[in-house]
Protein backbone atom coordinates (compact mmCIF):
# COMPACT_ATOMS: atom_id res chain seq x y z
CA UNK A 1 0.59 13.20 14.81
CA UNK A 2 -0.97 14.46 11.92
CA UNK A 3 -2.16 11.91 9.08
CA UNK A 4 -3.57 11.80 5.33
CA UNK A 5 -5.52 9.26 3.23
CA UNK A 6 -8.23 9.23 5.46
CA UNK A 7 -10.16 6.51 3.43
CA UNK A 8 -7.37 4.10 3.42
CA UNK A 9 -7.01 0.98 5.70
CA UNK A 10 -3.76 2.42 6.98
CA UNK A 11 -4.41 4.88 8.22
CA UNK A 12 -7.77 3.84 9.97
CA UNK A 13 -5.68 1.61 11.93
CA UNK A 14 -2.96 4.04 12.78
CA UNK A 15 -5.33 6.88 14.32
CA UNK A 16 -6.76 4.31 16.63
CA UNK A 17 -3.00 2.76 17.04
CA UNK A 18 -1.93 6.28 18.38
CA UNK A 19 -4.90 7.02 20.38
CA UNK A 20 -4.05 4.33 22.49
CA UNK A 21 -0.79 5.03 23.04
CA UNK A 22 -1.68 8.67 23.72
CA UNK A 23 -0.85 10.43 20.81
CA UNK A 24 -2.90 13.50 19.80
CA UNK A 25 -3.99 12.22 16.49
CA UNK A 26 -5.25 14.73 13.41
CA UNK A 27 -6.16 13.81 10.22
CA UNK A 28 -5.84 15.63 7.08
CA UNK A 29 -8.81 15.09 4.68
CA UNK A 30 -9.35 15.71 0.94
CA UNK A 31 -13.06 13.89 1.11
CA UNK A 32 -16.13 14.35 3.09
CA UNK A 33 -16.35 10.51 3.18
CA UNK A 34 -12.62 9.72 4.45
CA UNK A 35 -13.24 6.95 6.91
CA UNK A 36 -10.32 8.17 9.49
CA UNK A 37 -11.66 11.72 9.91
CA UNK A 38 -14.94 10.29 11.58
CA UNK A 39 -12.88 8.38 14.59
CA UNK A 40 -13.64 9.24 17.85
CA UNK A 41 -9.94 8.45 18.20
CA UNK A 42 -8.98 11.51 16.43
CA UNK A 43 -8.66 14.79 18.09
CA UNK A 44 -9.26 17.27 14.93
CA UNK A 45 -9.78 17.15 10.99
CA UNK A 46 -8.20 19.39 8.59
CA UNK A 47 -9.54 19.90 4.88
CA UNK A 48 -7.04 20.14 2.29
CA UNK A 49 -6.95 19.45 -1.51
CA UNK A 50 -6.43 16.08 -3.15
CA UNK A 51 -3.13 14.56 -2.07
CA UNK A 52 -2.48 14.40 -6.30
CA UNK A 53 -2.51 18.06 -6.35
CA UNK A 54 0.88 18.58 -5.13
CA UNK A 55 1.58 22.41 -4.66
CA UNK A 56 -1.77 22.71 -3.31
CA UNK A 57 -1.75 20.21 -0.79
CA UNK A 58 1.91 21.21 0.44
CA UNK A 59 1.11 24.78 0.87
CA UNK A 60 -1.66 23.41 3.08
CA UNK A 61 0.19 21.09 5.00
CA UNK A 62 2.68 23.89 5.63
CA UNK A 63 0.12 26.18 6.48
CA UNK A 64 -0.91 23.73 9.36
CA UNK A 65 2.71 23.27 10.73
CA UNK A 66 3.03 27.01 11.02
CA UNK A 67 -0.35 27.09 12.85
CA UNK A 68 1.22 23.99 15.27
CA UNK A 69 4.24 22.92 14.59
CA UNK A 70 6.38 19.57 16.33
CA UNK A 71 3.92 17.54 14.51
CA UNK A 72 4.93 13.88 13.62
CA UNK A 73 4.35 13.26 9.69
CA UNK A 74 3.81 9.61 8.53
CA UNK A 75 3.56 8.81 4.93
CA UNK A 76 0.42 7.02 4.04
CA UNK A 77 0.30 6.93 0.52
CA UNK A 78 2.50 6.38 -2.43
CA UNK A 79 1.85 10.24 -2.77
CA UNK A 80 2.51 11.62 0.53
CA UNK A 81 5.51 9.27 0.75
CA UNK A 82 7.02 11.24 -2.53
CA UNK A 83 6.08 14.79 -0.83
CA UNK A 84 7.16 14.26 2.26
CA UNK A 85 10.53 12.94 0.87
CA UNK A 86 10.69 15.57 -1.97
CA UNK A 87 9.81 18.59 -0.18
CA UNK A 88 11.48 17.34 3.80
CA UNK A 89 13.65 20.27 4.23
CA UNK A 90 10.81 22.75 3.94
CA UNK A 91 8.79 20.18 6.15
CA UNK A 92 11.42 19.81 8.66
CA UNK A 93 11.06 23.92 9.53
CA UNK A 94 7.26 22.95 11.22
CA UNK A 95 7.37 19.23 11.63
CA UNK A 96 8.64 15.82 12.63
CA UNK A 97 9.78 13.42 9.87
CA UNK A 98 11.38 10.18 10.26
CA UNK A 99 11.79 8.74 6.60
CA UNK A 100 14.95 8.66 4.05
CA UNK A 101 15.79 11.13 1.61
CA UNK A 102 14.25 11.68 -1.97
CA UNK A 103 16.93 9.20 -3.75
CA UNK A 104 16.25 6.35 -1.39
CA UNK A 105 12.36 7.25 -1.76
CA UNK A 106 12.90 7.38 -6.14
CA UNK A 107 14.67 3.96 -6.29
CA UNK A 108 11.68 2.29 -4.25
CA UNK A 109 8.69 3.90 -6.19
CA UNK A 110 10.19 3.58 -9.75
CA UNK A 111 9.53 -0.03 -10.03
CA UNK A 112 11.84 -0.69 -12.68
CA UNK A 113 14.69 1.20 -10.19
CA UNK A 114 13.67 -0.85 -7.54
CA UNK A 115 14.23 -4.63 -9.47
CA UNK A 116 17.69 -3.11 -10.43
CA UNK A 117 17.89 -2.72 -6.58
CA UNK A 118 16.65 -6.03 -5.56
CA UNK A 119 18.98 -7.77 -8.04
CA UNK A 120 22.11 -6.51 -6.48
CA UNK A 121 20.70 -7.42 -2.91
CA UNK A 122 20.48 -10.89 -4.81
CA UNK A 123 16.68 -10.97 -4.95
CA UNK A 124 14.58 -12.74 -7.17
CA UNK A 125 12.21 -9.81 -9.60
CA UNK A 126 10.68 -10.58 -11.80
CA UNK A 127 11.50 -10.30 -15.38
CA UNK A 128 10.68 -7.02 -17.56
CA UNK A 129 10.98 -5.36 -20.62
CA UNK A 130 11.25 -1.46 -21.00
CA UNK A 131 10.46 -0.71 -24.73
CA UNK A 132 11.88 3.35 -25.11
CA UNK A 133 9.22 3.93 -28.30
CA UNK A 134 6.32 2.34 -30.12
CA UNK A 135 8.93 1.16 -32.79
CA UNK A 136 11.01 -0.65 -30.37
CA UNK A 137 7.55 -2.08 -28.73
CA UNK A 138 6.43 -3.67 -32.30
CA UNK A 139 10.04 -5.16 -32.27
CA UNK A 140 9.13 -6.62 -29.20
CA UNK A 141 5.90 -7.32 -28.70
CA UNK A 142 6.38 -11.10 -31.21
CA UNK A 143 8.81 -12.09 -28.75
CA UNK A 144 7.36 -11.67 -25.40
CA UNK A 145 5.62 -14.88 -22.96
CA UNK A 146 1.98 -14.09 -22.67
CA UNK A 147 0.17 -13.12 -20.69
CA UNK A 148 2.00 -10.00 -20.44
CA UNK A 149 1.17 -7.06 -17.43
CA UNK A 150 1.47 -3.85 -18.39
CA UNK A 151 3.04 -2.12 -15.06
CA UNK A 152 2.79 1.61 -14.28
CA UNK A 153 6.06 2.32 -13.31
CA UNK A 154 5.27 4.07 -10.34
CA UNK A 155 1.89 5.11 -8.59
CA UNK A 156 2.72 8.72 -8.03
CA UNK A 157 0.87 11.63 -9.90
CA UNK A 158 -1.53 8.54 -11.48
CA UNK A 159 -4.96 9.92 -12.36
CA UNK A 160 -6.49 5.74 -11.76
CA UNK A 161 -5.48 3.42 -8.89
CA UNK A 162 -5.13 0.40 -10.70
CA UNK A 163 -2.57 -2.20 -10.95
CA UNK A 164 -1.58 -2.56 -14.31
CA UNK A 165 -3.18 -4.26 -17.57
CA UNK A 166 -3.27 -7.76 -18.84
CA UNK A 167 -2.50 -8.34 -22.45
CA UNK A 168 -2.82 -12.09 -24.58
CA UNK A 169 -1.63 -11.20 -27.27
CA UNK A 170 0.61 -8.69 -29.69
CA UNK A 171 -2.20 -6.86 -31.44
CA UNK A 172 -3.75 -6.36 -27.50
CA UNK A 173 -0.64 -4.90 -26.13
CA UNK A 174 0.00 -2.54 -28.84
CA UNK A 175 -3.37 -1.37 -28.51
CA UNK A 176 -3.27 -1.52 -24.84
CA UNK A 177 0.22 0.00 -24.44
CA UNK A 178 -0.90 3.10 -26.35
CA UNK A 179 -4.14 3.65 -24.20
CA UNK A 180 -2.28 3.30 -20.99
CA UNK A 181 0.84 5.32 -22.12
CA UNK A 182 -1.98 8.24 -23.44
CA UNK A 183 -4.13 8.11 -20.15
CA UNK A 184 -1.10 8.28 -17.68
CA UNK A 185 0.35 11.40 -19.90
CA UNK A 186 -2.70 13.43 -19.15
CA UNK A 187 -1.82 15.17 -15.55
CA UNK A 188 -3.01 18.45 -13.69
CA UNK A 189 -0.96 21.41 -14.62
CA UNK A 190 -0.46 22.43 -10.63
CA UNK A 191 1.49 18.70 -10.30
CA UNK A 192 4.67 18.60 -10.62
CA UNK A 193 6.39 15.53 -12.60
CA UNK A 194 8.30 13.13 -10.71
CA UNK A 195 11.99 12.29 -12.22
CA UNK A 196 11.00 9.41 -13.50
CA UNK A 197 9.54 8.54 -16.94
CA UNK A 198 5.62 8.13 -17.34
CA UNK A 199 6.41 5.42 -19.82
CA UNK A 200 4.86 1.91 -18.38
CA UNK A 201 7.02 -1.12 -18.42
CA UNK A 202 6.17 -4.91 -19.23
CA UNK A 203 6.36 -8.18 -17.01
CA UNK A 204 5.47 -11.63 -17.55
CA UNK A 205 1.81 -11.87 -16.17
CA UNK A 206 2.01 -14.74 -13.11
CA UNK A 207 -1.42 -16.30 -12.39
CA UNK A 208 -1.03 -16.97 -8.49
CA UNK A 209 -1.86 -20.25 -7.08
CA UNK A 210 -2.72 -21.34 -3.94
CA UNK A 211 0.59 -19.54 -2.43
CA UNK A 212 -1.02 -16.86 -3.06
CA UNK A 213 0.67 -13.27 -2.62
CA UNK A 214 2.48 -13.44 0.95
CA UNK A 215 3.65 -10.00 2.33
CA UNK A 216 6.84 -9.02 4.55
CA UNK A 217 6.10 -6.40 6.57
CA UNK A 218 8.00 -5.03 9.47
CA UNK A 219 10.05 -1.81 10.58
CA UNK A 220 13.49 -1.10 10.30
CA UNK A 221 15.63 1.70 12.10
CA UNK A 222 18.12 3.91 10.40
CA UNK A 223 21.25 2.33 11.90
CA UNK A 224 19.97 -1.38 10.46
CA UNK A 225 20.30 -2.71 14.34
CA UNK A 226 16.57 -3.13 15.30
CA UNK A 227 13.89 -5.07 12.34
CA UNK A 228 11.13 -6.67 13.06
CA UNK A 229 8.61 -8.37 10.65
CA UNK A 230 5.17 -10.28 10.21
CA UNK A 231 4.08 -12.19 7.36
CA UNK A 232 1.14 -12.42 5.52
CA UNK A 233 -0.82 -13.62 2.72
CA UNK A 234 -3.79 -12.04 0.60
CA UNK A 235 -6.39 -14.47 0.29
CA UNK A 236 -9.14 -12.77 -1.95
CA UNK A 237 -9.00 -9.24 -4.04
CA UNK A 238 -11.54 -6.29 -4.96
CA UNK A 239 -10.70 -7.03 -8.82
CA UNK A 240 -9.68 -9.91 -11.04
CA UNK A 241 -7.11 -10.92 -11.92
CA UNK A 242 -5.49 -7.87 -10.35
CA UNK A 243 -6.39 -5.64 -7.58
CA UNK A 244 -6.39 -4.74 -3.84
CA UNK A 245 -6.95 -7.48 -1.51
CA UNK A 246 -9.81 -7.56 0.52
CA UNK A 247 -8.93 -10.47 2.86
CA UNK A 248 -5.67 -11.44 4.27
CA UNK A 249 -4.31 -14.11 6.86
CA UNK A 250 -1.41 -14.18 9.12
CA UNK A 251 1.08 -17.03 8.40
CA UNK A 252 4.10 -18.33 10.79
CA UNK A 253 7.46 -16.30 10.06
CA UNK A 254 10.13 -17.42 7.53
CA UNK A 255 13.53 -16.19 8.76
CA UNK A 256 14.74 -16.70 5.02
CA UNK A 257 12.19 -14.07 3.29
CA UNK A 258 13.08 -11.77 6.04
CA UNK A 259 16.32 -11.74 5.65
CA UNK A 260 16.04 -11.37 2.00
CA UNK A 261 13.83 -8.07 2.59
CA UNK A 262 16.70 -7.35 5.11
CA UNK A 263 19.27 -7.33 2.42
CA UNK A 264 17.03 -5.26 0.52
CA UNK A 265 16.42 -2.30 2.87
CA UNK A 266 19.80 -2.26 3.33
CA UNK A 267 20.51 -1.86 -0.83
CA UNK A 268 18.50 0.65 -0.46
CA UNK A 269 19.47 2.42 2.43
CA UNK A 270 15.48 2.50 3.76
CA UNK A 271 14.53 2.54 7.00
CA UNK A 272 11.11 2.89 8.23
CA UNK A 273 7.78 1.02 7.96
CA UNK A 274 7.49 -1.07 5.25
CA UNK A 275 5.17 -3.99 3.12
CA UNK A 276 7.25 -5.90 0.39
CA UNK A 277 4.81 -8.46 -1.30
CA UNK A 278 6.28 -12.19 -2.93
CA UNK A 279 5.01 -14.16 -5.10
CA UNK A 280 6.37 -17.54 -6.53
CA UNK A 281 7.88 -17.08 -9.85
CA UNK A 282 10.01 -20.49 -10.74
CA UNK A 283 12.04 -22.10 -7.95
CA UNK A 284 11.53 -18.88 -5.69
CA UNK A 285 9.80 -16.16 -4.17
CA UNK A 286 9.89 -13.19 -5.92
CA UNK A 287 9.73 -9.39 -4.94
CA UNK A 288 6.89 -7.02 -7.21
CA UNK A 289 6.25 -4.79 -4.81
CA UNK A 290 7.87 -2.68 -1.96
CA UNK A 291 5.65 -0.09 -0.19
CA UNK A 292 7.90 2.62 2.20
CA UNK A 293 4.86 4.05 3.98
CA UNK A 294 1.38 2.63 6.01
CA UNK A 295 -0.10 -0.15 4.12
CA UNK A 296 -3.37 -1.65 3.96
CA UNK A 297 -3.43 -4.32 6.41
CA UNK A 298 -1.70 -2.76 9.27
CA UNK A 299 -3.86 -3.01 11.62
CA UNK A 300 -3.74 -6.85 11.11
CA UNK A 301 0.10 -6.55 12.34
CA UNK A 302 -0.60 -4.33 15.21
CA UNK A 303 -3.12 -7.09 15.93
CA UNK A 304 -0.23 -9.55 16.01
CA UNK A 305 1.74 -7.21 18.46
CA UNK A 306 4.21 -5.47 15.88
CA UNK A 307 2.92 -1.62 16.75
CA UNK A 308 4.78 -0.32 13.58
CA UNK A 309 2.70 3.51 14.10
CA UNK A 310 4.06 3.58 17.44
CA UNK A 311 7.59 2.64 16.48
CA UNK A 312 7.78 5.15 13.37
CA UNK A 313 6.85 7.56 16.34
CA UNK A 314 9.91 6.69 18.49
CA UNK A 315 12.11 6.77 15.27
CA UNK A 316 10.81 10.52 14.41
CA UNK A 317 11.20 11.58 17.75
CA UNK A 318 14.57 10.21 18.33
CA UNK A 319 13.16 8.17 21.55
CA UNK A 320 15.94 5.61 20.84
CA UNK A 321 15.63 3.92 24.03
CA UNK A 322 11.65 3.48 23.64
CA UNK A 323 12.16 2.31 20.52
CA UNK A 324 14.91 -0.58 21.18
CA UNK A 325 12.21 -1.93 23.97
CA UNK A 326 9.51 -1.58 21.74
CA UNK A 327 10.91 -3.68 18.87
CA UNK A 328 12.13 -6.23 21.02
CA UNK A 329 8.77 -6.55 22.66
CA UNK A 330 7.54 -7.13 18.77
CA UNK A 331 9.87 -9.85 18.33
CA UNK A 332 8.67 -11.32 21.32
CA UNK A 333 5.25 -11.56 20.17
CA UNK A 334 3.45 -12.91 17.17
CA UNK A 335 -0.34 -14.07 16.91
CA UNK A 336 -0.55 -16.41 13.90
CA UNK A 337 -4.16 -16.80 14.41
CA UNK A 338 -5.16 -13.59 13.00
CA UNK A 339 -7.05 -12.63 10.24
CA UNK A 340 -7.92 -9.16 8.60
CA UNK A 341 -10.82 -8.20 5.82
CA UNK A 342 -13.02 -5.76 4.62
CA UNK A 343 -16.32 -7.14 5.79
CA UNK A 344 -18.43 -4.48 4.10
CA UNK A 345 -16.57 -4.98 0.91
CA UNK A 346 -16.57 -8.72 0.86
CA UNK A 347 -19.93 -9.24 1.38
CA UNK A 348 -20.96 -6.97 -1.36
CA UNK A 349 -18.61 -8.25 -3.46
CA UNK A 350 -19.79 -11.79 -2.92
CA UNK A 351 -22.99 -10.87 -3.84
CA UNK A 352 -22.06 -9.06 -7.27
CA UNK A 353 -20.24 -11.86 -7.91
CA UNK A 354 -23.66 -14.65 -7.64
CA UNK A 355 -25.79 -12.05 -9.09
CA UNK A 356 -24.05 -11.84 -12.27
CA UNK A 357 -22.76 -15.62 -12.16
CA UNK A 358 -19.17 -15.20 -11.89
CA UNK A 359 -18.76 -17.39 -8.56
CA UNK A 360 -19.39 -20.94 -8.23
CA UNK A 361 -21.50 -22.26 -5.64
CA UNK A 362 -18.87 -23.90 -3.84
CA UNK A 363 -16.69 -20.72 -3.96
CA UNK A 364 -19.53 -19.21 -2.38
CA UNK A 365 -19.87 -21.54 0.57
CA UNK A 366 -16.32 -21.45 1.10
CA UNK A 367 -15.93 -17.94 1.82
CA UNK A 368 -19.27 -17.58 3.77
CA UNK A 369 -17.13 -20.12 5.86
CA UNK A 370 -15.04 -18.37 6.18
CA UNK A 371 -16.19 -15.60 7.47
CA UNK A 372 -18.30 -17.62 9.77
CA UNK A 373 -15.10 -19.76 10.82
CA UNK A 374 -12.68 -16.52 11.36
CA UNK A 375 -15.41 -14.60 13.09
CA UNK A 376 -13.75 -15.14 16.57
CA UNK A 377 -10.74 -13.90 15.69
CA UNK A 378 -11.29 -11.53 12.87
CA UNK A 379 -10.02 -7.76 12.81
CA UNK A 380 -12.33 -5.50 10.32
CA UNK A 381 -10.48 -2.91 8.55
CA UNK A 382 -13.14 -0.21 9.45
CA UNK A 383 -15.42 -1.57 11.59
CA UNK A 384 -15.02 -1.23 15.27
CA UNK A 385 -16.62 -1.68 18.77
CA UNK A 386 -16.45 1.39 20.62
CA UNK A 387 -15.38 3.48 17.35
CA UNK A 388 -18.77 2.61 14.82
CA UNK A 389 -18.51 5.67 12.40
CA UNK A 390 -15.62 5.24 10.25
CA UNK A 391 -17.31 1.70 9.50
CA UNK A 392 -20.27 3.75 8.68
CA UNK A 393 -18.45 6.20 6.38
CA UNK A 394 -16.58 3.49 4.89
CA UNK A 395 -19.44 1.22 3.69
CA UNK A 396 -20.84 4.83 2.33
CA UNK A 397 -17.77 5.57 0.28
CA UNK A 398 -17.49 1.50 -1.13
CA UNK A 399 -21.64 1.76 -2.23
CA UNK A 400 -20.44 4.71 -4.03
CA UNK A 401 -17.64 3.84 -5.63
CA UNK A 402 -19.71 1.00 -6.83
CA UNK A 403 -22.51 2.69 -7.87
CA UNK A 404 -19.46 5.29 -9.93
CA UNK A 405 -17.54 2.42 -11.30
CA UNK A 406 -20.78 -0.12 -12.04
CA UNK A 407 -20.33 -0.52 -15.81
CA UNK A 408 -16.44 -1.35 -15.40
CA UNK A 409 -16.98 -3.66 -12.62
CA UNK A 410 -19.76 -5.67 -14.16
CA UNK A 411 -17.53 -5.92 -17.32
């Protein structure tokens, strides 16, 4: 098995996953301080380029299959889930893939493609606008329901990691628009452009409540028979109001929002691992996000017995009998009692937040509580008995991202 995005939660949980299950585990590495790469769990580390870099990065990937090839490739990022997909039949030559083609890929990571698919699979998305020109955006832009989000349309080839922007008013989201529109146009000259536009589009901005944003996550195989799913909910974020959570909790299952992600592989002809994230917009959930590839709180569900490395294993090697027994073991078995977070990050966090007053005292008991309270049955997203360094390397890489990013954050 070879893996990238090193730093990422993801994949963390997927080299030890593997390593288990006695897998010979690599991991490809574009940073010194890629969490992953440190595991005693994996066997070897390759350096290659940035995963953004495109032609770079494939020519070293390919340059590794040739050296070894039968290795198992699983996407881990919104960028290697475009290469991989993009570039499979040269892949296929040296290694092991088991994800749909390019199209299916497109319709998921072009967001605006992927409410067109979730309306015909008779999902609730969310509402959006898709202005062609700043002429047709001043047209607009009196009309629209503020708070407005301005939405990247897709994450691939995106110099910042961010969610989108939050706009009040008209004068902010022209303003806005054209900042965002100006930074996303500026790209390396080695990267190729995806099909899709680099135009943003617009949503209604939804201030989540105490539902929170719950998560669908699961496996399906490519002949629809075998699905299995967990569900989730992300209780507290790295930014406000948008951003990547930090702590999650497991929640009971709810056979109706896994159907409806069900219905929505199957519009889309995906099969795989996947993450598609809710959140209450009216009378019902809604989809606003769908993520084909390892997510960030995997290793919460392979805490919960769903092994979703392992069974993206089976489906790329064609083990179809493994497989079957493996998913049915999943459905079998679910630990509600789970809960996953970034301890590093949420203490520091925490204590940003009380230095510069932006946290209420009771907010700050609370989650000290909760840490305390979920102790027992807590899963870190780095941290490890048995397996300390990428914990090490990862509260590294968070102090200096901080340290990098200190004037945005405090603001």
């Amino acid at each position: 098995m070879l893996l990238a995005s090193p730093s990422f939660g993801g994949t963390i949980a997927a080299v030890r996953h593997l390593a288990a299950n006695g897998f010979d585990v690599r991991v490809l590495s574009s940073e010194r301080l890629g969490a992953a790469a440190w595991s005693r769990c994996a066997s070897s580390s390759h350096r290659a380029p940035p995963e953004s870099d495109s032609r770079r990065f494939l020519d070293r990937l390919i340059a590794i299959g040739e050296a070894e090839p039968g290795q198992i490739l699983l996407p881990t990022s919104d960028e290697t889930t475009w290469l991989y997909a993009k570039y499979a039949e040269r892949l296929e030559r040296h290694f092991r893939l088991g994800h749909p083609s390019i199209s299916v890929i497109g319709r998921i990571l072009d967001k605006n493609l992927l409410a067109q698919a979730a309306a015909r699979a008779g999902i609730g998305f969310l509402p959006s606008w898709d202005p062609l020109d700043a002429d047709e955006l001043r047209v607009l832009a009196p009309t629209l329901p503020y708070p407005v989000l301005i939405k990247p349309r897709t994450h691939v080839h995106r110099r910042r990691n961010d969610k989108g922007v939050v706009v009040d008013t008209p004068g902010e989201l022209l303003e806005q628009y054209s900042v965002f529109v100006a930074r996303e146009q500026v790209r390396g000259a080695a990267t190729p452009r995806a099909s899709w536009p680099v135009r943003p589009f617009l949503q209604p901005f939804v201030k989540v409540g105490t539902e929170g944003v719950q998560s669908i996550a699961g496996f399906i195989d490519r002949t629809g028979d075998l699905f299995v799913t967990r569900r989730s909910i992300k209780v507290f974020q790295r930014t406000r109001p948008l951003g990547v959570g930090v702590c999650y909790e497991s929640l009971p299952p709810d056979p109706l929002l896994s159907n409806a992600v069900y219905a929505l592989c199957r519009e889309l002809g995906y099969f795989g691992i996947f993450e598609v994230e809710f959140l209450s917009f009216g009378e019902r959930p809604t989809v606003i996000d769908f993520n084909p590839r390892l997510y960030n709180q995997v290793g919460l569900d392979i805490g919960r017995g769903m092994p979703l490395p392992l069974l993206a294993c089976l489906e790329a090697l064609g083990d179809e009998v493994a497989l079957r027994g493996a998913v049915e073991n999943a459905q079998a078995e679910n630990d509600n009692q789970k809960v996953l977070y970034d301890r590093f990050t949420l203490r520091a966090l925490l204590l940003l937040l009380a230095a510069t007053s932006r946290i209420s005292q009771e907010d700050l008991a609370y989650w000290r509580s909760w840490i305390k309270r979920n102790a027992p049955h807590a899963i870190d997203v780095a941290a490890q008995k048995g397996d300390p360094m990428p914990g090490v390397i990862h509260s590294l890489s968070e102090t200096l991202l901080g340290l990098r990013s200190i004037r945005r954050v405090l603001r």
